[in-house]
Protein backbone atom coordinates (compact mmCIF):
# COMPACT_ATOMS: atom_id res chain seq x y z
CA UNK A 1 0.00 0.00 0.00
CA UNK A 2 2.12 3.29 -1.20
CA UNK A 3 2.08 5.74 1.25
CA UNK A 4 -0.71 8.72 1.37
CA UNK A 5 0.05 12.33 0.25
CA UNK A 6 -0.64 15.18 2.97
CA UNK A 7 -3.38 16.43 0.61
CA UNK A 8 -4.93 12.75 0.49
CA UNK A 9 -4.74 12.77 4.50
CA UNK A 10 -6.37 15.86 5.12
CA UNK A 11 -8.95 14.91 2.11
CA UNK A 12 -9.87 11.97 4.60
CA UNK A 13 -9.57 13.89 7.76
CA UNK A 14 -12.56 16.84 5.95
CA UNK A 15 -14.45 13.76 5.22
CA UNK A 16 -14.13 12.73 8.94
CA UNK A 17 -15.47 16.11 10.07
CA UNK A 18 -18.38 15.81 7.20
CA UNK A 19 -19.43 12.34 8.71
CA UNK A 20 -19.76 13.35 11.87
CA UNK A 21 -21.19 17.01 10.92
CA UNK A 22 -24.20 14.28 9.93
CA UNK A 23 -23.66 11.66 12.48
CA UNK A 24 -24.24 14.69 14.84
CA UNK A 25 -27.24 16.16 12.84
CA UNK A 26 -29.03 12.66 12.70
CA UNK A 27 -28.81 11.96 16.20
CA UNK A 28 -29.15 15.28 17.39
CA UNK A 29 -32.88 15.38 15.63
CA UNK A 30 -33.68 12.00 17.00
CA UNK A 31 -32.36 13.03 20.91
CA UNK A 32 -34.57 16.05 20.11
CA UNK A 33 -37.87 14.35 19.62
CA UNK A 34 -37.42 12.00 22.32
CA UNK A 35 -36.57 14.83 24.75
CA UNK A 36 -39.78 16.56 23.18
CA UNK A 37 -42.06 13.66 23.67
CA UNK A 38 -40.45 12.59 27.26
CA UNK A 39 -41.69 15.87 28.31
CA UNK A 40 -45.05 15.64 26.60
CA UNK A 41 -45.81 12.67 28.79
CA UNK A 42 -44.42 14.43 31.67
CA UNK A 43 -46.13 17.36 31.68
CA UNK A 44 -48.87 16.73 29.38
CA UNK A 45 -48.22 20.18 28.20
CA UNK A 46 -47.55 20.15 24.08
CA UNK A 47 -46.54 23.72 24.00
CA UNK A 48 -43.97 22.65 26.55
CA UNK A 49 -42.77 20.09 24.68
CA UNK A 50 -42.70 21.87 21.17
CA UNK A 51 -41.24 24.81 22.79
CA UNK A 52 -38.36 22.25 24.75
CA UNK A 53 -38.00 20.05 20.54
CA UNK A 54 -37.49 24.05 18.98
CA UNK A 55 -34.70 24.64 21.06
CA UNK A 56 -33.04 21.17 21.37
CA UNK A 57 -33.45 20.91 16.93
CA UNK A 58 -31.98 24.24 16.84
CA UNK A 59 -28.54 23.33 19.22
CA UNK A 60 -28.68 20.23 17.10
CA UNK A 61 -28.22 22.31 14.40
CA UNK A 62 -25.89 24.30 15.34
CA UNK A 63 -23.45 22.44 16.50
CA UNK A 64 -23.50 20.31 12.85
CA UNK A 65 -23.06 23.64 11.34
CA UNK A 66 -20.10 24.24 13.08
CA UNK A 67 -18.54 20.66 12.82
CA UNK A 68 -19.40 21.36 8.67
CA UNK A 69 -17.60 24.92 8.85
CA UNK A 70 -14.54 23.09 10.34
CA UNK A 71 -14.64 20.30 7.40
CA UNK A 72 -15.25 22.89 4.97
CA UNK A 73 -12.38 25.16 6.29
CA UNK A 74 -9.73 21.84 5.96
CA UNK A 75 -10.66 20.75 2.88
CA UNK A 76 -9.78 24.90 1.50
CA UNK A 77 -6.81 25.42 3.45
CA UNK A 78 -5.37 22.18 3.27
CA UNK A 79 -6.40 20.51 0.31
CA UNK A 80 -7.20 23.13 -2.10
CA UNK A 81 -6.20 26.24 -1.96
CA UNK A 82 -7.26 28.11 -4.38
CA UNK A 83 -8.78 31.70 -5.29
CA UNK A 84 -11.90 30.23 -6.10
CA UNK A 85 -12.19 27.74 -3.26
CA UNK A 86 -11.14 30.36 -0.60
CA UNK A 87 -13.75 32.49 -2.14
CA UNK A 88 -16.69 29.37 -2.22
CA UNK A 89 -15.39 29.06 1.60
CA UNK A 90 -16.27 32.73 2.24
CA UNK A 91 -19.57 31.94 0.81
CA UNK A 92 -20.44 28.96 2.33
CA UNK A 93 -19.15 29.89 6.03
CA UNK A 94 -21.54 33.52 5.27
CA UNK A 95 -24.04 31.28 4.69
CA UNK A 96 -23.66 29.33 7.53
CA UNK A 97 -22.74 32.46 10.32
CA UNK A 98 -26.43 34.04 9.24
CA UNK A 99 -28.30 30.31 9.73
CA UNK A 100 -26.50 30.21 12.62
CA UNK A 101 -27.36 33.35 13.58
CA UNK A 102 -31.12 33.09 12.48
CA UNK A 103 -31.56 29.39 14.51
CA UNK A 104 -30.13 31.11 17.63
CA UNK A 105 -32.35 34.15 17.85
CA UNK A 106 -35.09 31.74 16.90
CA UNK A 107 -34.58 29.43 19.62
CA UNK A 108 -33.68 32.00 22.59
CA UNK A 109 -34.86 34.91 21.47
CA UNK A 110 -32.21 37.09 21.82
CA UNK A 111 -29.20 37.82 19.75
CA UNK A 112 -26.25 35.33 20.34
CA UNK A 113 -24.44 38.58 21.76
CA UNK A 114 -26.56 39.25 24.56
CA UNK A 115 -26.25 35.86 25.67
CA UNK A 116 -24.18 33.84 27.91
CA UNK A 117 -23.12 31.23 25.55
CA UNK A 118 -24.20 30.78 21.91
CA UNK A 119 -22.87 27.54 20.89
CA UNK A 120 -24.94 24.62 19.57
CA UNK A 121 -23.71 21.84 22.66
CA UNK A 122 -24.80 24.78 24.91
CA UNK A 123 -27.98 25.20 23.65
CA UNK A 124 -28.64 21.03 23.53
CA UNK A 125 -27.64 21.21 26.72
CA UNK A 126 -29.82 24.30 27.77
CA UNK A 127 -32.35 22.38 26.33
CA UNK A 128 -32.07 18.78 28.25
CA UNK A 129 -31.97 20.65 31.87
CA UNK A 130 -35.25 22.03 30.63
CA UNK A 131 -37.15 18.55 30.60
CA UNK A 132 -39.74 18.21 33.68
CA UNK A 133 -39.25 15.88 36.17
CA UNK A 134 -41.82 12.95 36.03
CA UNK A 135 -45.20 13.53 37.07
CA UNK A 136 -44.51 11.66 40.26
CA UNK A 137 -41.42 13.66 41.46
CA UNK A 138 -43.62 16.85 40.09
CA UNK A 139 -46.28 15.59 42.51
CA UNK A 140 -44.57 14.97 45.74
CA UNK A 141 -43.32 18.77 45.49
């Protein structure tokens, strides 16, 4: 087996970053709707859960924008870098920084600089302390 070029290796390494940009958008969604019908159960309150799904989908996809930006950003810099890549790279990570922008301010209302943390494992994470404790820990109280 002859030996792999550094372009070839960082080719595989963006790749790496791409599959789990997915493997992190896939699962995210599915963590999302359990957490969304865990507390649908639990508080029998759908506006609850919709409300707690919105913000757990939108740190979901956050975070797999950012894990695409950083695949994106190795496969310019390191495997081709071009004029016309850098500039596609402007483009796409533009793209990207207003979705990102647009799912934060649509999830907590605010704009991501007049917040504590803006990040999309924050805002899964924001999200899963929000579930309700099970209606018989919610009654004892």
């Amino acid at each position: 087996m002859p030996a792999m070029t550094y372009t070839e290796v960082m080719d595989h390494v963006a790749q790496g970053f791409e599959g789990l940009g997915v493997f992190v958008l896939a699962v995210g969604t599915l963590w999302s709707f359990l957490l969304a019908a865990i507390a649908w159960r639990r508080s029998g309150h759908a506006r609850q859960a919709y409300t707690l799904l919105r913000q757990a989908l939108g740190g979901t996809l956050l975070l797999g924008l950012e894990i695409l930006v950083a695949a994106d950003l190795v496969r310019t810099i390191a495997v081709a870098l071009t004029l016309n890549n850098v500039l596609i790279l402007g483009l796409i990570v533009l793209i990207r920084t207003f979705l990102s922008f647009s799912i934060d301010i649509e999830v907590s209302g605010t704009l991501p600089w007049r917040q504590g943390s803006a990040t999309g494992a924050s805002t899964m994470r924001q999200a899963s302390a929000k579930m309700p404790p099970p209606k018989h820990l919610a009654d004892n109280s």
